[in-house]
Protein backbone atom coordinates (compact mmCIF):
# COMPACT_ATOMS: atom_id res chain seq x y z
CA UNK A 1 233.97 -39.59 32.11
CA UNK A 2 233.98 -36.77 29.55
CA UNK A 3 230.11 -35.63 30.20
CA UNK A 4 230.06 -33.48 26.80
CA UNK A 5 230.67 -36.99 24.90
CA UNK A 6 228.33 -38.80 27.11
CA UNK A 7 225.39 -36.52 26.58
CA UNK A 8 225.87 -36.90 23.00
CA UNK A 9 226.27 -40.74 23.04
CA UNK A 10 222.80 -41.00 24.81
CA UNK A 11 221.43 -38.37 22.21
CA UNK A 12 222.28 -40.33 19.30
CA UNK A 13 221.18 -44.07 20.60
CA UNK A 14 217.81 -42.24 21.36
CA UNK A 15 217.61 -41.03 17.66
CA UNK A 16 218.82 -44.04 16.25
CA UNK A 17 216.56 -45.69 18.25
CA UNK A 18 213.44 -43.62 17.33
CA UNK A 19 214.71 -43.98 13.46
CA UNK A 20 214.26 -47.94 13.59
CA UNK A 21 210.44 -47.49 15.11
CA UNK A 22 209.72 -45.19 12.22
CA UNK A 23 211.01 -47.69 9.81
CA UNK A 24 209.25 -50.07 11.08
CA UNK A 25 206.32 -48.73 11.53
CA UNK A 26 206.31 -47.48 8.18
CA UNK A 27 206.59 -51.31 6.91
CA UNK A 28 203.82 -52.02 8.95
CA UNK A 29 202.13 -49.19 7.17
CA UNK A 30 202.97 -49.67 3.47
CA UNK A 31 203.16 -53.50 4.13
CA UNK A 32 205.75 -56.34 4.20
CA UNK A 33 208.12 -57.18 1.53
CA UNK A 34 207.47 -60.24 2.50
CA UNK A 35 207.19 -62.06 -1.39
CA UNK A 36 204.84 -64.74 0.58
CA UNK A 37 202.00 -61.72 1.46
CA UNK A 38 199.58 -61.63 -0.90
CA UNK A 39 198.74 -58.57 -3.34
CA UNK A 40 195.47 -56.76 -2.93
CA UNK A 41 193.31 -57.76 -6.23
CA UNK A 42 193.25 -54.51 -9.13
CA UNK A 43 190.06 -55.82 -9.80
CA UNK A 44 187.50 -58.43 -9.16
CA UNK A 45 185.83 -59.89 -12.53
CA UNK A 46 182.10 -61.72 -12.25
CA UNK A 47 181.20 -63.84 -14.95
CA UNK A 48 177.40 -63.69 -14.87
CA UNK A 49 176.18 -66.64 -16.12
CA UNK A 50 173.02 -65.06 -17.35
CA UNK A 51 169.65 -66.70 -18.88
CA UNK A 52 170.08 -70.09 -20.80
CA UNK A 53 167.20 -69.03 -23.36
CA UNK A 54 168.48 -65.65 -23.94
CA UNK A 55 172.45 -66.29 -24.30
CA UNK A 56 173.09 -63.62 -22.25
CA UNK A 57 175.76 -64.11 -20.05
CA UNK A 58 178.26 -61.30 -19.40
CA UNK A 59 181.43 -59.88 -17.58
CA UNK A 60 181.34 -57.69 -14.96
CA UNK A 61 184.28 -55.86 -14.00
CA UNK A 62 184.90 -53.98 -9.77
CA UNK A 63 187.16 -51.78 -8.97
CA UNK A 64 187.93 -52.15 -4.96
CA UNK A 65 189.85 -48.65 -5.37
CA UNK A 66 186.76 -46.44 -6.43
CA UNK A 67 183.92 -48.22 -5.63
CA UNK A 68 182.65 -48.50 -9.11
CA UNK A 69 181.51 -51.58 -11.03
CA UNK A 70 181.25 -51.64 -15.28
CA UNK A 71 180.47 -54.38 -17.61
CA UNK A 72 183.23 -55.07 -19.39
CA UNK A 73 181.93 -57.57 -21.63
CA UNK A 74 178.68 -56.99 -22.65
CA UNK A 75 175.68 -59.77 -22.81
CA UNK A 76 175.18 -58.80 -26.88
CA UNK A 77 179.17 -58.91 -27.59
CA UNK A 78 179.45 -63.03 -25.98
CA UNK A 79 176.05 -64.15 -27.11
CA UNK A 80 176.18 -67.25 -24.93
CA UNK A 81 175.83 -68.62 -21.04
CA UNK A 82 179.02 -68.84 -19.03
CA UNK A 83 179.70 -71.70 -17.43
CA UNK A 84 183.55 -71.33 -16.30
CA UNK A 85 186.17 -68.73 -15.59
CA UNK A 86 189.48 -68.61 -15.06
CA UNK A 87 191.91 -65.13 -14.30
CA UNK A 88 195.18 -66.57 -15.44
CA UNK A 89 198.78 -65.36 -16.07
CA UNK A 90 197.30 -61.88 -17.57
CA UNK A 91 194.30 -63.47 -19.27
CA UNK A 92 190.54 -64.59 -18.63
CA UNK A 93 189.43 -67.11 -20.04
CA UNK A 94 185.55 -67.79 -20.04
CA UNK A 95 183.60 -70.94 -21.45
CA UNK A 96 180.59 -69.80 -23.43
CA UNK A 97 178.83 -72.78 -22.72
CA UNK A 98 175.74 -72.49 -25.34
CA UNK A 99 178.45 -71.17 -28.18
CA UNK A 100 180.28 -74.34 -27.50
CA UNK A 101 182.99 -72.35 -27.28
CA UNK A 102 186.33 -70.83 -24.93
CA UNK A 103 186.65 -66.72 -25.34
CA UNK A 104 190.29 -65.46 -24.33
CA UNK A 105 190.24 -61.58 -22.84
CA UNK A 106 193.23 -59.43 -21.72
CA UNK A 107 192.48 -59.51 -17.84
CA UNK A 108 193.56 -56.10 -17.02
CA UNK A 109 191.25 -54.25 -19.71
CA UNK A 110 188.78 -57.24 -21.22
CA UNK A 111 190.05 -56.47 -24.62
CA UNK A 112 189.16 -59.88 -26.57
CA UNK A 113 192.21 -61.79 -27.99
CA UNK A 114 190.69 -64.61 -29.37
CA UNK A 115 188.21 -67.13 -29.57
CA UNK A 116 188.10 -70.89 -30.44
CA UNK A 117 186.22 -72.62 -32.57
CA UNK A 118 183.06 -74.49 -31.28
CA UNK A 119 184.12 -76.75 -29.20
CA UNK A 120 181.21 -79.52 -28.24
CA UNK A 121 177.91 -79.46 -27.20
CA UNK A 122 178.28 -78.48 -23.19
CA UNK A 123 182.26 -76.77 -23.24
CA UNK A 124 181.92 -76.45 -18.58
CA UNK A 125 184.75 -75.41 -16.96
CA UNK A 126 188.62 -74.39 -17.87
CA UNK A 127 192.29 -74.23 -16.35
CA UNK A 128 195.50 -73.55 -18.11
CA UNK A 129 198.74 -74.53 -17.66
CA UNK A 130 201.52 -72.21 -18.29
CA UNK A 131 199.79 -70.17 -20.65
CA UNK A 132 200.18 -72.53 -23.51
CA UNK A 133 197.95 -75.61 -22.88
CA UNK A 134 194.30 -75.42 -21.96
CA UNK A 135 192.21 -78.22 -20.42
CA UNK A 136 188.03 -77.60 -21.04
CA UNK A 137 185.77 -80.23 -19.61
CA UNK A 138 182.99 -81.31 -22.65
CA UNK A 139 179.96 -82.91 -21.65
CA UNK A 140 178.39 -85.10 -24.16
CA UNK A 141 174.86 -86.72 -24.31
CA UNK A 142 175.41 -88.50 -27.51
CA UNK A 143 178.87 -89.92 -27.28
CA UNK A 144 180.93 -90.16 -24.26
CA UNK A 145 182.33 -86.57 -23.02
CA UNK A 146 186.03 -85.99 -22.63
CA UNK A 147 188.53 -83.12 -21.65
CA UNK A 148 189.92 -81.13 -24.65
CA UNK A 149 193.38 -80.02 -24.80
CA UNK A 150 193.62 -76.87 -26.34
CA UNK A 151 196.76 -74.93 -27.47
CA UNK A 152 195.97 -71.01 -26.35
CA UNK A 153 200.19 -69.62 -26.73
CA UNK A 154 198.72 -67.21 -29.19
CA UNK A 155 195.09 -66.75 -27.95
CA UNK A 156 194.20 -65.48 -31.53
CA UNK A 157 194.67 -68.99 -33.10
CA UNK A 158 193.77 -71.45 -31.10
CA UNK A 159 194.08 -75.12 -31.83
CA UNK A 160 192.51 -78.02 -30.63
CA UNK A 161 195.55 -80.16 -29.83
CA UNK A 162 193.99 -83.55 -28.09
CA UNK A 163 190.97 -85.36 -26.54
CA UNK A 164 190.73 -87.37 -23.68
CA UNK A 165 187.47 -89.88 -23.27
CA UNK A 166 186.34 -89.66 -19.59
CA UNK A 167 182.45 -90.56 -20.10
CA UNK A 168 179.83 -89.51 -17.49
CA UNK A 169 179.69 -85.68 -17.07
CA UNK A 170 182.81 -84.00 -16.05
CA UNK A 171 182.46 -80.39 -14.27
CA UNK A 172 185.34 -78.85 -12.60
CA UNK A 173 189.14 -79.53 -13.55
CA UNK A 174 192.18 -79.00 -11.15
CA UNK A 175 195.96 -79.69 -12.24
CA UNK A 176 198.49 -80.57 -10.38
CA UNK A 177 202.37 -81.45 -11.64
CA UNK A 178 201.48 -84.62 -13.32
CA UNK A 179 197.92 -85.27 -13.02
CA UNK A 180 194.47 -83.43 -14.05
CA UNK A 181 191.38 -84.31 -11.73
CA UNK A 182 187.60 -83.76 -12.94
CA UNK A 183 184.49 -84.93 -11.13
CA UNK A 184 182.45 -86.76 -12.94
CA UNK A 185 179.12 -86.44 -11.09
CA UNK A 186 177.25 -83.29 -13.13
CA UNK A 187 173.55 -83.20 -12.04
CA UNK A 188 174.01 -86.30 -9.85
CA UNK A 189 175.38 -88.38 -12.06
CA UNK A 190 178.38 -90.42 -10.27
CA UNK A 191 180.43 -90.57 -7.32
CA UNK A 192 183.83 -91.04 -9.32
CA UNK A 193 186.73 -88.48 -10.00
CA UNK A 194 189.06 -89.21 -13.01
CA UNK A 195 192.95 -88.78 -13.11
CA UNK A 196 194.43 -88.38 -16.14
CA UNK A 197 198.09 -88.38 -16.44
CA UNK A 198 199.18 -85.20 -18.09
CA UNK A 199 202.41 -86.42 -20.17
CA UNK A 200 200.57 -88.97 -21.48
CA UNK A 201 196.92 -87.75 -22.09
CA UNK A 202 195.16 -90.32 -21.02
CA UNK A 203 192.70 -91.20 -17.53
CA UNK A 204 194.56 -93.23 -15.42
CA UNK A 205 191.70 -94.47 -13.34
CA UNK A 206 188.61 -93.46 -12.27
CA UNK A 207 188.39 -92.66 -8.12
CA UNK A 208 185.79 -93.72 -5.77
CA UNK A 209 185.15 -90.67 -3.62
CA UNK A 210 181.76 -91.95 -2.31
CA UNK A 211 179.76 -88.05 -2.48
CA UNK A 212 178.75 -86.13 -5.75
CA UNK A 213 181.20 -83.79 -6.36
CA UNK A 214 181.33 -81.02 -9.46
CA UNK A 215 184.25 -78.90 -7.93
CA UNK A 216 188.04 -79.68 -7.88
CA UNK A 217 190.88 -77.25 -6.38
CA UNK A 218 194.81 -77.46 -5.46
CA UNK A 219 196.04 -75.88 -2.71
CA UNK A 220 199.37 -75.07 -2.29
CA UNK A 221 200.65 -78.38 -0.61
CA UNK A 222 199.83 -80.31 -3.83
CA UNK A 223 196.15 -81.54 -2.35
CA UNK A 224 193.34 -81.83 -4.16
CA UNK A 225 190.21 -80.81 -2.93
CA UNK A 226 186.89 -81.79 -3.59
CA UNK A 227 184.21 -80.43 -1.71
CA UNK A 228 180.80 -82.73 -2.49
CA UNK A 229 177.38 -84.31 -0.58
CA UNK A 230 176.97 -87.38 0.04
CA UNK A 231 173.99 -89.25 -0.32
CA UNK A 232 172.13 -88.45 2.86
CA UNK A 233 172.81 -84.63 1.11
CA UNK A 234 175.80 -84.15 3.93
CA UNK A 235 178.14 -81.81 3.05
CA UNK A 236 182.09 -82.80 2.83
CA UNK A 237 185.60 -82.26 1.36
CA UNK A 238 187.77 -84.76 0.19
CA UNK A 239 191.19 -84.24 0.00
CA UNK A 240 193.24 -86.67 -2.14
CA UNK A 241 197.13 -86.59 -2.36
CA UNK A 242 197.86 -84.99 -5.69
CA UNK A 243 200.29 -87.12 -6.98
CA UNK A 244 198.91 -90.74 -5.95
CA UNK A 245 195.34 -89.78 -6.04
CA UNK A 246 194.93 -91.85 -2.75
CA UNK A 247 192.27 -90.45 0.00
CA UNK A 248 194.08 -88.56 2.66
CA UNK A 249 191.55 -86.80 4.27
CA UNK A 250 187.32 -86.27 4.95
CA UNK A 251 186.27 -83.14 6.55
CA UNK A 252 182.66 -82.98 7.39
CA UNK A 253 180.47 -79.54 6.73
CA UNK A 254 178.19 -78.16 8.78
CA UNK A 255 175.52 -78.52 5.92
CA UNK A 256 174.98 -79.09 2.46
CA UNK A 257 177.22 -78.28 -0.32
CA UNK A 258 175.31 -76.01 -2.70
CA UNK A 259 174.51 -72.52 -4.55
CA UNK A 260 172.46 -71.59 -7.29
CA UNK A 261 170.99 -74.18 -9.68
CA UNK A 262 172.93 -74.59 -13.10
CA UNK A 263 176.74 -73.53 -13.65
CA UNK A 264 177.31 -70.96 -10.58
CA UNK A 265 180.10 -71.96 -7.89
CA UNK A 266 179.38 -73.08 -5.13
CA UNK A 267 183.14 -73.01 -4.14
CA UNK A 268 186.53 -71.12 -4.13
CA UNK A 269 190.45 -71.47 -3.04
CA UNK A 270 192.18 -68.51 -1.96
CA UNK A 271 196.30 -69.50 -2.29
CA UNK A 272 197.04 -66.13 -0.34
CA UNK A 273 195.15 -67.51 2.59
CA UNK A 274 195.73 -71.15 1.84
CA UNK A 275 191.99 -71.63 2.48
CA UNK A 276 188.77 -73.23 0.83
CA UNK A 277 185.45 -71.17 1.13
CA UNK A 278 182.28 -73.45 0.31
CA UNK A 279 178.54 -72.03 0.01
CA UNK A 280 175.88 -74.06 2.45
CA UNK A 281 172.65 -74.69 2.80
CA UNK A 282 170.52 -71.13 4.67
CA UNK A 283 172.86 -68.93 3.57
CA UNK A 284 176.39 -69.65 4.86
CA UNK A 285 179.61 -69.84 3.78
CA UNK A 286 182.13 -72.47 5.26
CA UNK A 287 186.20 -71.78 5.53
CA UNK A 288 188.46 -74.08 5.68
CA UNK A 289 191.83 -73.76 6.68
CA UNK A 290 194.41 -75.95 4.44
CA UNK A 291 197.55 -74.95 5.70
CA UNK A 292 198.58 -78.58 6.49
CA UNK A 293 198.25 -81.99 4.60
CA UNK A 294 195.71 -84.39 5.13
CA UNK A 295 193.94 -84.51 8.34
CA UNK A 296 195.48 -80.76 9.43
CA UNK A 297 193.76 -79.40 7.44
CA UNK A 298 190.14 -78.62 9.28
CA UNK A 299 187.17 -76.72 8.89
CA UNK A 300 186.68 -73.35 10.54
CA UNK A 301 184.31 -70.76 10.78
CA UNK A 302 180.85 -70.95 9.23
CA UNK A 303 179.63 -67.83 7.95
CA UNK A 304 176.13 -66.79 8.11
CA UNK A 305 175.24 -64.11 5.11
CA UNK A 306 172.21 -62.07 5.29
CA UNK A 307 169.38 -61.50 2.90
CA UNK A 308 167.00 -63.80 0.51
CA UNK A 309 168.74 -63.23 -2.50
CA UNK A 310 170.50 -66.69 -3.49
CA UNK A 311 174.14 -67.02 -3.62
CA UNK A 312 175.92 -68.37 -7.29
CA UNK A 313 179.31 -67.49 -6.54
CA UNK A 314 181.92 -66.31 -4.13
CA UNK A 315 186.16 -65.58 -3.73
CA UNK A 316 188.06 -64.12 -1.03
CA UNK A 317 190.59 -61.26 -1.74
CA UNK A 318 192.98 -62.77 1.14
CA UNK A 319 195.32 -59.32 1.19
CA UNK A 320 191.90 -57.04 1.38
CA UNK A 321 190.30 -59.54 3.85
CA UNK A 322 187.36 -59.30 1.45
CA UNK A 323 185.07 -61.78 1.48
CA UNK A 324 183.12 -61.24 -2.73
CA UNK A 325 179.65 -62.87 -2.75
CA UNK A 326 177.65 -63.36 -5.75
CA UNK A 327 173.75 -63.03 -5.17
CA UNK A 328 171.21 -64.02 -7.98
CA UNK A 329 167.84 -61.83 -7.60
CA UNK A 330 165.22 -63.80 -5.53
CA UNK A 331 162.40 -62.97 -7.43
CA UNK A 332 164.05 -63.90 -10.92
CA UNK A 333 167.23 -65.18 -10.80
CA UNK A 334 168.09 -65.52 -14.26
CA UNK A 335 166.53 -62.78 -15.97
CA UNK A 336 166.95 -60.06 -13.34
CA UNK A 337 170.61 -58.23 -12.70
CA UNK A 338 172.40 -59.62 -9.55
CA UNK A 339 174.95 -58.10 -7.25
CA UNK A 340 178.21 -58.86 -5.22
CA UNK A 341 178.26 -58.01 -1.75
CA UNK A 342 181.29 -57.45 0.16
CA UNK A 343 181.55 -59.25 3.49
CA UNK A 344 184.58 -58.53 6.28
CA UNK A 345 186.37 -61.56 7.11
CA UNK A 346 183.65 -62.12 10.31
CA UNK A 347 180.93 -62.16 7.29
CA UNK A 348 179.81 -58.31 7.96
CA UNK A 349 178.89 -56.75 4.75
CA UNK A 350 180.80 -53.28 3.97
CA UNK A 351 179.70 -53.13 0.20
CA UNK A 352 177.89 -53.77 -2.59
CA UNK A 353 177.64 -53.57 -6.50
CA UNK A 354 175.62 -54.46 -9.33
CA UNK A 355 176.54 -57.32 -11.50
CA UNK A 356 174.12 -59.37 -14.40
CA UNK A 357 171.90 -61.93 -14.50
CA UNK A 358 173.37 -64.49 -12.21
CA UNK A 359 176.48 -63.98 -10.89
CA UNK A 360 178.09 -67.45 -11.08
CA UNK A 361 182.23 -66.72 -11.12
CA UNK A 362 184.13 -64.36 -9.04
CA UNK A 363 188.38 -64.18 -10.15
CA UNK A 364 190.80 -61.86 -8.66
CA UNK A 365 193.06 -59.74 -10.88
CA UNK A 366 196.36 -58.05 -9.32
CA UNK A 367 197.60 -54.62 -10.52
C-alpha cells in the first residue's frame, strides 16, 4: 500500500471526525433545532392583583436577561384589581375586576391597545381563541352569571358578541377544540364544572367533579385539568377527557390546594414541560407530570419553598428551568409590595425581584 496516501487517509477521517464533535457540541451549546424545545421566556409579566379598596392593581414586567424588574403598567394608569391574565399570541390581556372591565396590552412593550367597555359586576378570568374571540367568566349576585364572548380582532374596538348563562360563580376557563370548561365553585360555592359547546354557545351540561375547584387548564393531549379539594380539604386533580367531558383520571396531592385569599393562582401549566405546578398547604409547590392521558399522568415532586411570605402565584419557564413564585408580604399582603422569587427546578432559590401589592399572575413572554 502507497503509505503517502494512507497517512493522509487517516489524517483526514481524524479531522472529519473532530469536525462532527465540534458541530455537535456546538448544538449542544447554542441548543437544538428541535421545533418541540421550548424558547426561553423574553420576559416574565406579574399581574399584581393589588388592594380591593384602593384599585390598585398593576403590571410588573422581569427581564431574565439583566436582572431587572419595571412596572410596566402602573397602579394609577388601570385603576382597578386584577383578577386574570392571559400572555397570548403577542398580547396580554388582564381583567380589571373592580372596572368591570378586560384591558388589551402589546405583550412585548405593555403599550395599551384597547379596552372594553364595562363588562359586569365581577369580569374573573380570560382565554382567547385565535386572537379574535375572547371568553371572560362574569360572576353575578343579582342575576345568574355567565361567560361573555367578546370579539378582541381589533383590540381597540371591542365588541361584546354573546352571553352564555352558567349560574353559580364561574372562575377559571380552559378551551379545548370544541368545548369551554369553567368551575363553578368560587368561594365554595359548588362542586360542578360546566361545558359549553363552542359552535353553538351554549352549556352542554353541568359536571359532577365531587371537590371545589376554581382552576381549569389543557395540556397538550387535549385533557382538562382541574386541580380542586375536596371536602375533607384534600387536595386533587381531575382530569376529564376534553372532548367527552367524561372523568379519566384522580390524582391525589400531598396537601391542600391553595394560595393567597381572593383572585391569586394557586396553579399553572407549563406546555414546554407538559406539566401542572399546584401551590399547597406550608409552603410547597406540587408538579405533576402530564405527559400521558388519563391515569399516566402522575404526580411528582413536591416542592418545599422557604420563607413566611405567602405565595399568590407561580409559572415555570420550562426552557430556563425556572421555577417564578409570587410572594404577597406577610405582614400586609395587600397593601405592601410583593416579590417573585426564582427557584431551580429542585426548588433552590437563585433570584429575586420586586413586584406590587400581591402578586397573583405570572405569564411567560418569548422574544
Amino acid at each position: 500500500m502507497n503509505m503517502t496516501y494512507f497517512r493522509q487517509t487517516i489524517i483526514f477521517q481524524a479531522f472529519a471526525m473532530t469536525m462532527v464533535l465540534v458541530v455537535l457540541a456546538g448544538c449542544d451549546a447554542f441548543g437544538s433545532d428541535d421545533e418541540d424545545d421550548p424558547d426561553a421566556a423574553g420576559s416574565v409579566l406579574v399581574a399584581n392583583q393589588g388592594n380591593f379598596g384602593d384599585a390598585n392593581g398593576s403590571v410588573t414586567s422581569y427581564d431574565p436577561q439583566t436582572d431587572e424588574a419595571s412596572e410596566a403598567v402602573p397602579a394609577r394608569q388601570l385603576g382597578s384589581i386584577i383578577q386574570g391574565a392571559l400572555a397570548d399570541g403577542g398580547r396580554y390581556y388582564a381583567v380589571a375586576n373592580t372596572a368591570g372591565r378586560l384591558n388589551v396590552y402589546g405583550s412585548q412593550t405593555l403599550d395599551g391597545l384597547g379596552q372594553s367597555r364595562v363588562l359586569g359586576s365581577n369580569p374573573r378570568y380570560v382565554a382567547v381563541a385565535n386572537g379574535e374571540t375572547a371568553y371572560v367568566t362574569n360572576q353575578k349576585f343579582t342575576a345568574p352569571s355567565n361567560v361573555l364572548l367578546l370579539d378582541v380582532a381589533d383590540a381597540g374596538s371591542i365588541t361584546v358578541e354573546d352571553s352564555v348563562e352558567v349560574g353559580y360563580t364561574p372562575e377559571d376557563i380552559a378551551l379545548t377544540e370544541e368545548r369551554a370548561y369553567t368551575p363553578l365553585g368560587g368561594f365554595g360555592d359548588t362542586t360542578l364544572v360546566a361545558a359549553l359547546d363552542r359552535a353553538g354557545r351554549e352549556v352542554i351540561e353541568n359536571i359532577q367533579i365531587d371537590c371545589y375547584a376554581r382552576f381549569a387548564f389543557t395540556d397538550d393531549e387535549g385533557e382538562v385539568l382541574l386541580p380542586c379539594n375536596d371536602a375533607g380539604g384534600n387536595g386533587e386533580v381531575v382530569v376529564l377527557d376534553g372532548e367527552s367531558g367524561n372523568e379519566r383520571a384522580r390524582l391525589s396531592l400531598p396537601g391542600s390546594v391553595t394560595s393567597l385569599r381572593g383572585g391569586t393562582q394557586a396553579a399553572s401549566y407549563a406546555s414546554g414541560s407538559e406539566e401542572l405546578y399546584v401551590v399547597l398547604s406550608e409552603h410547597r409547590i406540587a408538579r405533576i407530570d402530564t405527559d400521558g392521558t388519563g391515569s399516566e399522568n402522575s404526580p411528582g415532586e413536591t416542592l418545599s419553598i422557604g420563607g413566611s411570605d405567602p405565595i399568590g402565584a407561580v409559572g415555570y419557564d420550562a426552557a430556563a428551568g425556572n421555577l417564578y413564585v409570587g410572594r404577597a408580604s406577610a405582614e400586609s399582603p395587600f397593601t405592601q409590595r410583593g416579590s417573585v422569587t426564582i427557584h431551580s427546578r429542585d426548588g433552590l432559590q437563585v433570584g429575586r425581584f420586586e413586584a406590587g401589592n400581591a402578586p397573583a399572575h405570572i405569564s411567560f413572554v418569548q422574544e
